[in-house]
Protein backbone atom coordinates (compact mmCIF):
# COMPACT_ATOMS: atom_id res chain seq x y z
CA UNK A 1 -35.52 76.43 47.05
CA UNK A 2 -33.90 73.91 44.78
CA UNK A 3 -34.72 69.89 44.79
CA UNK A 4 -30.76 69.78 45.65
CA UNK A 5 -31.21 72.30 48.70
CA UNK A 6 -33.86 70.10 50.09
CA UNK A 7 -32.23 66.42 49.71
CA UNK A 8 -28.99 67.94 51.54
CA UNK A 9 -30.30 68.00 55.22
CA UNK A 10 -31.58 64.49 54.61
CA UNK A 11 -28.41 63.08 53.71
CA UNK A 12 -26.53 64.45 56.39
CA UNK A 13 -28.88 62.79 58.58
CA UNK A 14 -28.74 59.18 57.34
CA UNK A 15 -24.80 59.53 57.64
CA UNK A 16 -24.97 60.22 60.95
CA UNK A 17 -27.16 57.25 61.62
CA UNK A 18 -24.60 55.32 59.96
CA UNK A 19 -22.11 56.34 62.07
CA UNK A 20 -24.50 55.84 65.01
CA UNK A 21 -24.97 51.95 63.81
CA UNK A 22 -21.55 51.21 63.21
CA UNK A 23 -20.10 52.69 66.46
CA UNK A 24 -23.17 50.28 68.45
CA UNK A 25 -21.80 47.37 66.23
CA UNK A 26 -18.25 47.86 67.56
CA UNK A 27 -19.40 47.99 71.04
CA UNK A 28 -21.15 44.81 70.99
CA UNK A 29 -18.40 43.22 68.99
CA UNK A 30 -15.97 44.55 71.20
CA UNK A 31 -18.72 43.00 74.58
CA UNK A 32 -18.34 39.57 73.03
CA UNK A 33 -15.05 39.01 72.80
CA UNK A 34 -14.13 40.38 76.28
CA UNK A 35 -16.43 37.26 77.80
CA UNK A 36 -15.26 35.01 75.42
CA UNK A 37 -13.57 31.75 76.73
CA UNK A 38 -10.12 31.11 76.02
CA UNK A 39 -11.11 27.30 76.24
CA UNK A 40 -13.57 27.57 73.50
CA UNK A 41 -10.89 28.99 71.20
CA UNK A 42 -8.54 26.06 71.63
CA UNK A 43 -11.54 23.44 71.17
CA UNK A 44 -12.02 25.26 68.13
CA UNK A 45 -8.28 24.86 67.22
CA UNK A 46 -8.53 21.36 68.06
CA UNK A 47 -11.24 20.67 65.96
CA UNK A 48 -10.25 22.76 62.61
CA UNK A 49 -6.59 20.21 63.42
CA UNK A 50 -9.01 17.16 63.23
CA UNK A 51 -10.78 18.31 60.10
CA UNK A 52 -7.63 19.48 58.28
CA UNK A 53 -5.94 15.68 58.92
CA UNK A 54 -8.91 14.21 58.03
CA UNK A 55 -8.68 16.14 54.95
CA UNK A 56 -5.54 15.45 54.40
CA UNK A 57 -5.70 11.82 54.95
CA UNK A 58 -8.41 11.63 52.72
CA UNK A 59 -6.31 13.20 49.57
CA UNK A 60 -3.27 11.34 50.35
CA UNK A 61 -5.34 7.84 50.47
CA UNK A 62 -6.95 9.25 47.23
CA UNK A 63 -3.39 10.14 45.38
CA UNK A 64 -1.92 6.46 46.23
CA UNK A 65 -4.99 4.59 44.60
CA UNK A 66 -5.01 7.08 42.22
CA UNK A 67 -1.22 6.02 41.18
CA UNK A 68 -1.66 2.47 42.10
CA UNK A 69 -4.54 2.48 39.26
CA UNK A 70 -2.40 4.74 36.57
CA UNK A 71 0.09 1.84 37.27
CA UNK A 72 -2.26 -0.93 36.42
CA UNK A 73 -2.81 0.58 33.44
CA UNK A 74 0.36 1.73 31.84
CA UNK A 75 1.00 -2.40 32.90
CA UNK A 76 -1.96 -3.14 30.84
CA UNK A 77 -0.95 -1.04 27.80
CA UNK A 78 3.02 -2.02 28.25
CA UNK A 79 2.26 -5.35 28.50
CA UNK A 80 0.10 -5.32 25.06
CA UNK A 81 2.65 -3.80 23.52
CA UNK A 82 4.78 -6.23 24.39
CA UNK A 83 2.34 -9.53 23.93
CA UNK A 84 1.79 -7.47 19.73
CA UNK A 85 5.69 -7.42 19.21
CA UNK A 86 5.46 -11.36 20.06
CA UNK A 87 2.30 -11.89 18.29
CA UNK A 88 0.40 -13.14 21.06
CA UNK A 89 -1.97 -10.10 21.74
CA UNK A 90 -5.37 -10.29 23.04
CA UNK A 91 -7.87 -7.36 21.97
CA UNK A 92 -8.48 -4.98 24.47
CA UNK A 93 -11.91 -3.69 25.28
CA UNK A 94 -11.88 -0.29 24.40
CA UNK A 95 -13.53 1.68 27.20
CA UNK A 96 -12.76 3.98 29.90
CA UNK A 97 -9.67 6.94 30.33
CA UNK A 98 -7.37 4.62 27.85
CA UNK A 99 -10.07 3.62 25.21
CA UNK A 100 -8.43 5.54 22.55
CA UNK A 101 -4.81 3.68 23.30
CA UNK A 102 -6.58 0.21 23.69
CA UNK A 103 -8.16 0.74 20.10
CA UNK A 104 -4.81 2.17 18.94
CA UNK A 105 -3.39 -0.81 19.91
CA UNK A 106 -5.81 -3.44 18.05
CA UNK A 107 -5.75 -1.71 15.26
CA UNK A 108 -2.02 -2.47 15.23
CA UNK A 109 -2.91 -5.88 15.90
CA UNK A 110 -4.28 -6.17 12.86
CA UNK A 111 -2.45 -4.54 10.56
CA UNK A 112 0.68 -6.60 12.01
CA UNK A 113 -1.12 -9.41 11.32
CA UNK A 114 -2.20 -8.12 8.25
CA UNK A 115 1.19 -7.86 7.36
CA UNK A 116 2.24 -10.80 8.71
CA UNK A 117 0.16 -12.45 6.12
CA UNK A 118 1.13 -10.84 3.54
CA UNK A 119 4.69 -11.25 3.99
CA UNK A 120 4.18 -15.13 4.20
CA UNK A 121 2.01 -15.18 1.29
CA UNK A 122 4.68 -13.49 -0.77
CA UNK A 123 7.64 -15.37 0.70
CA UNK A 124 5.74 -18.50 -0.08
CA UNK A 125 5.20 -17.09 -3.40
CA UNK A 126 9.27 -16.33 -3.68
CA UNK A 127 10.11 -19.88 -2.90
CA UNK A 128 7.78 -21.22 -5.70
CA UNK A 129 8.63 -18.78 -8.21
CA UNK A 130 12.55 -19.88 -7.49
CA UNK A 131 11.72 -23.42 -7.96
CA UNK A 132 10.05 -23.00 -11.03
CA UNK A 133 12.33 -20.56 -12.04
CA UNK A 134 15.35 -22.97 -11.53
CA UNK A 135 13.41 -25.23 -13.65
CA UNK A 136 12.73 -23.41 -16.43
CA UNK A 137 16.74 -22.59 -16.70
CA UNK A 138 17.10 -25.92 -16.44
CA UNK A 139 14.95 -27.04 -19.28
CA UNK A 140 16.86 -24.76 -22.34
CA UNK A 141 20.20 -25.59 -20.86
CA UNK A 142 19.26 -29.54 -21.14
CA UNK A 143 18.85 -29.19 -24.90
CA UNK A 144 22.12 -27.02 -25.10
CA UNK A 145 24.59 -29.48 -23.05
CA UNK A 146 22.58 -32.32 -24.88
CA UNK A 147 23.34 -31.36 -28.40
CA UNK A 148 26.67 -29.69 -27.98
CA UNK A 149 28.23 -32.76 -26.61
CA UNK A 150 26.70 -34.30 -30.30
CA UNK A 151 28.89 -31.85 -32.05
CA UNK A 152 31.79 -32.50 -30.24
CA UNK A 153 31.70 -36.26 -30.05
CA UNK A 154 30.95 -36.28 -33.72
CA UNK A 155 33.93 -35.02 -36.06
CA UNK A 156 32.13 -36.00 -39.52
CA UNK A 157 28.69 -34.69 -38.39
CA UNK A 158 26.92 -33.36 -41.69
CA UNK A 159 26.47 -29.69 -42.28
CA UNK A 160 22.86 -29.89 -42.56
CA UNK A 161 22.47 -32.00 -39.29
CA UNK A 162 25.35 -29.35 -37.92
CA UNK A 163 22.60 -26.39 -38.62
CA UNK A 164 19.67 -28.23 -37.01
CA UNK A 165 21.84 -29.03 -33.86
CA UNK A 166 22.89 -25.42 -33.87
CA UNK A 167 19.01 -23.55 -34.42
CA UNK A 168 18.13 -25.61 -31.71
CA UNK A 169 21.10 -24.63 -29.43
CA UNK A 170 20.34 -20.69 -30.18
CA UNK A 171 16.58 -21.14 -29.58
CA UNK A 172 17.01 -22.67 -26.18
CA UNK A 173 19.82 -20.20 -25.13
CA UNK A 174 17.69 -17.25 -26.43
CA UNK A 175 15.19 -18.68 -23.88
CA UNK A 176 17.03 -18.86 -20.73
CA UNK A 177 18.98 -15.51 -22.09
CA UNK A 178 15.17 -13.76 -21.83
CA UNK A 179 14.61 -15.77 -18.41
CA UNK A 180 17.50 -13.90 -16.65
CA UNK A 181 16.78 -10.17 -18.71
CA UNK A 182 13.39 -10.95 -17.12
CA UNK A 183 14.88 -11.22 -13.93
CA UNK A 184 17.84 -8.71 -13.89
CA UNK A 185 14.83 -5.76 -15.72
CA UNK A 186 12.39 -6.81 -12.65
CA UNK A 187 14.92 -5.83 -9.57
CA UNK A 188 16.50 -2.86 -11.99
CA UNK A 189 12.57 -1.62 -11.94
CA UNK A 190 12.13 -2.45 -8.28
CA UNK A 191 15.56 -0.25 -7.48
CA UNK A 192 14.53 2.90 -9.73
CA UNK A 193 18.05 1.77 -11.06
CA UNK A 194 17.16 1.11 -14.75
CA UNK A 195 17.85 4.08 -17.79
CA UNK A 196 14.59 5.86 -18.39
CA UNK A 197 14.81 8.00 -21.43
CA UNK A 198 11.26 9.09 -22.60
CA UNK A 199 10.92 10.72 -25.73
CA UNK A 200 8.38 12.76 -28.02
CA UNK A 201 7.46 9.73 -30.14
CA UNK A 202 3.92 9.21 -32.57
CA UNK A 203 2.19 6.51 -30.74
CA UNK A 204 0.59 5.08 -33.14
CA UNK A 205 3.04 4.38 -35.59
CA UNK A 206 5.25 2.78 -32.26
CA UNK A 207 2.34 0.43 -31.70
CA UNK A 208 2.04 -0.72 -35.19
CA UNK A 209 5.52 -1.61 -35.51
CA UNK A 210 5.54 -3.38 -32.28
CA UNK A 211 2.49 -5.62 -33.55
CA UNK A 212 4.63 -6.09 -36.67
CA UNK A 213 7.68 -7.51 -34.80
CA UNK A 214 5.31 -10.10 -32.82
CA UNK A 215 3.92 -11.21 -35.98
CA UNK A 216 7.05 -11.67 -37.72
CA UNK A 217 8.25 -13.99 -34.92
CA UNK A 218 8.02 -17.41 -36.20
CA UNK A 219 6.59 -18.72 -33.00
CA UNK A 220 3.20 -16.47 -33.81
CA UNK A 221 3.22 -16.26 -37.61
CA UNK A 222 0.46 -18.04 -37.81
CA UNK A 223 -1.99 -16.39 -35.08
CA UNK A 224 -4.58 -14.01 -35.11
CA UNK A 225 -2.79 -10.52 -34.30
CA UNK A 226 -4.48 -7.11 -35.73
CA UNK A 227 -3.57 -3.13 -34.83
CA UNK A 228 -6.19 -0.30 -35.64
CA UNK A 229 -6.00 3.54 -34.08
CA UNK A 230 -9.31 5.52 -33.92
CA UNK A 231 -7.88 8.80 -33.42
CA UNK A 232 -5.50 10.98 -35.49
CA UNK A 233 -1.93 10.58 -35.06
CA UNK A 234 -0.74 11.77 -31.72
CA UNK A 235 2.95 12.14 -30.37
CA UNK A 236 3.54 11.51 -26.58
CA UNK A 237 6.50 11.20 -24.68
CA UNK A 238 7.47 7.48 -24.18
CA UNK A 239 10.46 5.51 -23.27
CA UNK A 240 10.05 3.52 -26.51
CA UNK A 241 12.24 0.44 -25.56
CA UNK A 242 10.54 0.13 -21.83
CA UNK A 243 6.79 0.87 -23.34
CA UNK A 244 7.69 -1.62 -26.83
CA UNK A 245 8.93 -4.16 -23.58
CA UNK A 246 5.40 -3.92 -22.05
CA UNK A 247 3.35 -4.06 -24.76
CA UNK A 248 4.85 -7.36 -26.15
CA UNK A 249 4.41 -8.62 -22.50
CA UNK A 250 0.65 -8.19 -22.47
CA UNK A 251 0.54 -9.18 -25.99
CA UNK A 252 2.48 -12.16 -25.73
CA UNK A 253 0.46 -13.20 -22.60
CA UNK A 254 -2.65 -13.29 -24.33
CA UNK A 255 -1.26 -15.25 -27.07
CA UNK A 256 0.41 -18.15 -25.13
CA UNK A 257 -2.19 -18.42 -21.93
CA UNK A 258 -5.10 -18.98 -25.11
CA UNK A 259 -6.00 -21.18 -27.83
CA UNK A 260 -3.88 -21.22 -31.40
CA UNK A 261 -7.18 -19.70 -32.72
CA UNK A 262 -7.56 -17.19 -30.55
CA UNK A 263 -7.87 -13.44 -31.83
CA UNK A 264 -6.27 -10.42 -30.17
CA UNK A 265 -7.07 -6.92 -31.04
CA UNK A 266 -4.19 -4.09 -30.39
CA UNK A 267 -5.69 -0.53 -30.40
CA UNK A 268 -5.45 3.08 -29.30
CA UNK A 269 -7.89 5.74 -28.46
CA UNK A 270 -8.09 9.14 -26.93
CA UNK A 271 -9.33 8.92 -23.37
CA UNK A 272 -9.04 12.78 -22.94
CA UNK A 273 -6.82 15.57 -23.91
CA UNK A 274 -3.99 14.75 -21.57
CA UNK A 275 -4.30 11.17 -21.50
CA UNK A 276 -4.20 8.08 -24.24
CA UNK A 277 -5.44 4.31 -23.59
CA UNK A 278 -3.85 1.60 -25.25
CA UNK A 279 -6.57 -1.69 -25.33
CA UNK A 280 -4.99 -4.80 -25.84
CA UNK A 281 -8.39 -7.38 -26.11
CA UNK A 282 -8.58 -11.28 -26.95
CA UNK A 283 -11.44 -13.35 -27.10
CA UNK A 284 -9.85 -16.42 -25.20
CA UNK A 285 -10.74 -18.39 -22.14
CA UNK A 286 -10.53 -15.44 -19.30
CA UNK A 287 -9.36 -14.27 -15.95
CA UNK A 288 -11.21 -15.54 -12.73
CA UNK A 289 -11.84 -12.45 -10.49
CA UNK A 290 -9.07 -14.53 -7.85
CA UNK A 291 -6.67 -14.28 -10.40
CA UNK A 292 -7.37 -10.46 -12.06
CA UNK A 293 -6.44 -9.27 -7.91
CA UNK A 294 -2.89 -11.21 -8.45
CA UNK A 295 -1.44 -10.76 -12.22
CA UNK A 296 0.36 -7.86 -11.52
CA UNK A 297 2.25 -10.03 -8.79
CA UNK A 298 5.87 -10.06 -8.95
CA UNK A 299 6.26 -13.95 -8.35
CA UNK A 300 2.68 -15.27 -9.37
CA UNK A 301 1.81 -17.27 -12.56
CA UNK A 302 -1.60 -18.01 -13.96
CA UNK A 303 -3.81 -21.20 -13.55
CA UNK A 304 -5.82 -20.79 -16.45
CA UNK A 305 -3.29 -22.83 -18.59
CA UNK A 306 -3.36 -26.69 -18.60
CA UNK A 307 0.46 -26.02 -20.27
CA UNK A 308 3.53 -25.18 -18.39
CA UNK A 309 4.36 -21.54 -19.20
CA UNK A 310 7.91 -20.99 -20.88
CA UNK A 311 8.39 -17.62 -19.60
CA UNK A 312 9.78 -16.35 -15.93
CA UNK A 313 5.87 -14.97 -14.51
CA UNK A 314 7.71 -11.82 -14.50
CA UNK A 315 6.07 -10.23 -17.72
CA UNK A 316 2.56 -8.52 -15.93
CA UNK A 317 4.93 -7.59 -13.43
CA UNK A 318 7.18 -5.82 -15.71
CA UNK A 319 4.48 -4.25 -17.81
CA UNK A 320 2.90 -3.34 -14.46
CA UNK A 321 6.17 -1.44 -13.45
CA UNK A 322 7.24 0.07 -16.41
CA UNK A 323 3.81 1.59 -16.73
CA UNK A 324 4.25 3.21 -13.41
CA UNK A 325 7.21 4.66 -14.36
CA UNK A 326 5.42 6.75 -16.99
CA UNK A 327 2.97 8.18 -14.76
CA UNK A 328 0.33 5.52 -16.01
CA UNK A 329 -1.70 2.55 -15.44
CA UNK A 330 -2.87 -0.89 -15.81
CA UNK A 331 -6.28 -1.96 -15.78
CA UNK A 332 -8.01 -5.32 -16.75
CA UNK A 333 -11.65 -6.51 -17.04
CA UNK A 334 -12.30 -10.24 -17.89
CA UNK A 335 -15.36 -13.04 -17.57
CA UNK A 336 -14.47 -16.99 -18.32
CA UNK A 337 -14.70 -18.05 -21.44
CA UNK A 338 -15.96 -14.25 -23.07
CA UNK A 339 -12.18 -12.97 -22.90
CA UNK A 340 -9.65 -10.38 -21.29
CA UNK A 341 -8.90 -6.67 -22.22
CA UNK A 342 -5.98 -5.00 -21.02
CA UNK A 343 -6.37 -0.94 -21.00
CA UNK A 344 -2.80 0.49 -20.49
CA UNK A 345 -3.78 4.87 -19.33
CA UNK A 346 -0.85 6.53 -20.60
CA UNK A 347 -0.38 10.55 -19.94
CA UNK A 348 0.71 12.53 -23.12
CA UNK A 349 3.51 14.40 -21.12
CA UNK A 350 5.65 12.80 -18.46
């Protein structure tokens, strides 16, 4: 006889002692609830009632503080934003559920009144640079009126005192003529409204005529100016006028913000295979670090001249700008009294 044979009797047994358990259970079950009291159900009732409200009372009084709270809160945060638009914001401490929005919102302090500071700074800055500009127009125009009326009033002035009266006139207009170019090329730059025409030019020959013209200018004949290129001839694209514009700026700066006897040094080297640096170095009295974080400001002038500048303190600007334009950059190390070099980071192709 199999294993199977033998466990078959034994199973039909325990399933009729199941059956034997269950049918007692139901019995019993079935005993109870015949002698149970009605009463006790609806005590029972009663009681599961008193927990539910209870319950109930407990969430509602939970949901109103709950809002009542979220309330105080979004207040709190309105009222900050609020109190930051009218610049009288306190900082929040930033802890709890709205941490994240309370730092959110300092930080936007700050950078308002970041801003804020900046904007006064440079407004301040505007008002200067308008007085001083209005001044320098006024100083050429002076000599103009002054000596015109001379050659009016005068109907047997000599020819010779004629031509002085009249270099003198054209010197002083060419002056406030570059004082407004200076102006009008600074908001073209600002506007992305001025011409920009690069072309595939040899740099180095550009840059040597450019030092020429500054040296044939009678006003720095007689100064230190030299050129030299250590690397081979290269041709980049350039917007010759704009670059030949920038170069004389920085040049020019270094030559009137110095001493007669002052040397600068105009060169051009190979800072990689894409890109070209154009050093323009002097050996004259230096940039304070205060000033270096400024010159490329569109309204600031240097202090590091006892003389009153003649030109608009628009040239670093300009330089600064047109650089940009061509992809590049301006950079400038200086120490009192050892000098300034200006490194202009030009990109062969635009």
């Amino acid at each position: 006889m199999t294993n199977r044979m033998k466990q078959k009797p034994l199973f039909h047994i325990f399933a009729l002692l199941a059956a034997l358990a269950v049918l007692i259970a139901i019995v019993a079950i079935g005993g109870t609830l015949a002698y149970f009291n009605v009463a006790r159900i609806q005590r029972f009732f009663h009681a599961f009632d008193f927990v539910i409200g209870v319950v109930l009372f407990c969430f509602a009084s939970f949901c109103i503080g709950y809002v009542v709270w979220l309330s105080r809160m979004v207040s709190r945060i309105t009222k900050g934003i609020k109190d930051i638009s009218s610049r009288k914001f306190r900082p929040l401490k930033e802890s709890g559920l709205f941490s994240e929005i309370y730092g959110a919102l300092n930080k936007m302090d700050m950078d308002i009144k970041d801003s804020d500071k900046l904007r006064d700074e440079t407004e301040r800055a505007r008002r200067e640079w308008i007085t001083n500009i209005t001044h320098d127009l006024k100083t050429p125009l002076s000599p103009i009126e002054g000596y015109a009326e001379l050659l009016s009033d005068n109907e047997k002035i000599e020819t010779q005192t004629a031509q002085e009266y009249g270099t003198i006139i054209l010197k002083n207009a060419a002056h406030a003529e570059k004082l407004i170019n200076d102006l009008k090329l600074t908001y073209q730059l600002a506007s992305g409204a001025i011409p920009f025409n690069p072309q595939k030019i040899r740099i180095s020959r550009f840059l040597k005529e450019t030092v020429i013209d500054i040296v044939n200018d009678p006003v720095f004949t007689e100064r230190d100016i030299q050129f030299d290129s250590a690397m081979p001839e290269m041709e980049i694209f350039f917007d010759a006028g704009l670059l030949c514009r920038a170069v004389q700026n920085l040049v020019v700066n270094a030559l009137v913000h110095n001493e007669a006897d002052t040397q600068v040094r105009i060169s051009v080297t190979a800072k990689s295979s894409d890109t070209i640096g154009i050093h323009i170095r002097d050996n004259g009295k230096g940039i304070s670090e205060a000033e270096q974080k400024r010159l490329f400001e569109r309204y600031y002038r240097g202090t590091n001249t006892t003389e009153r500048s003649e030109g608009s303190g628009l040239g670093l600007a300009i330089a600064d700008r047109i650089i940009k334009l061509h992809g590049g950059s301006i950079a400038v190390t200086s120490k009192p009294d050892e000098g300034t070099e200006f490194i202009i980071s030009l990109p062969v192709k635009i």
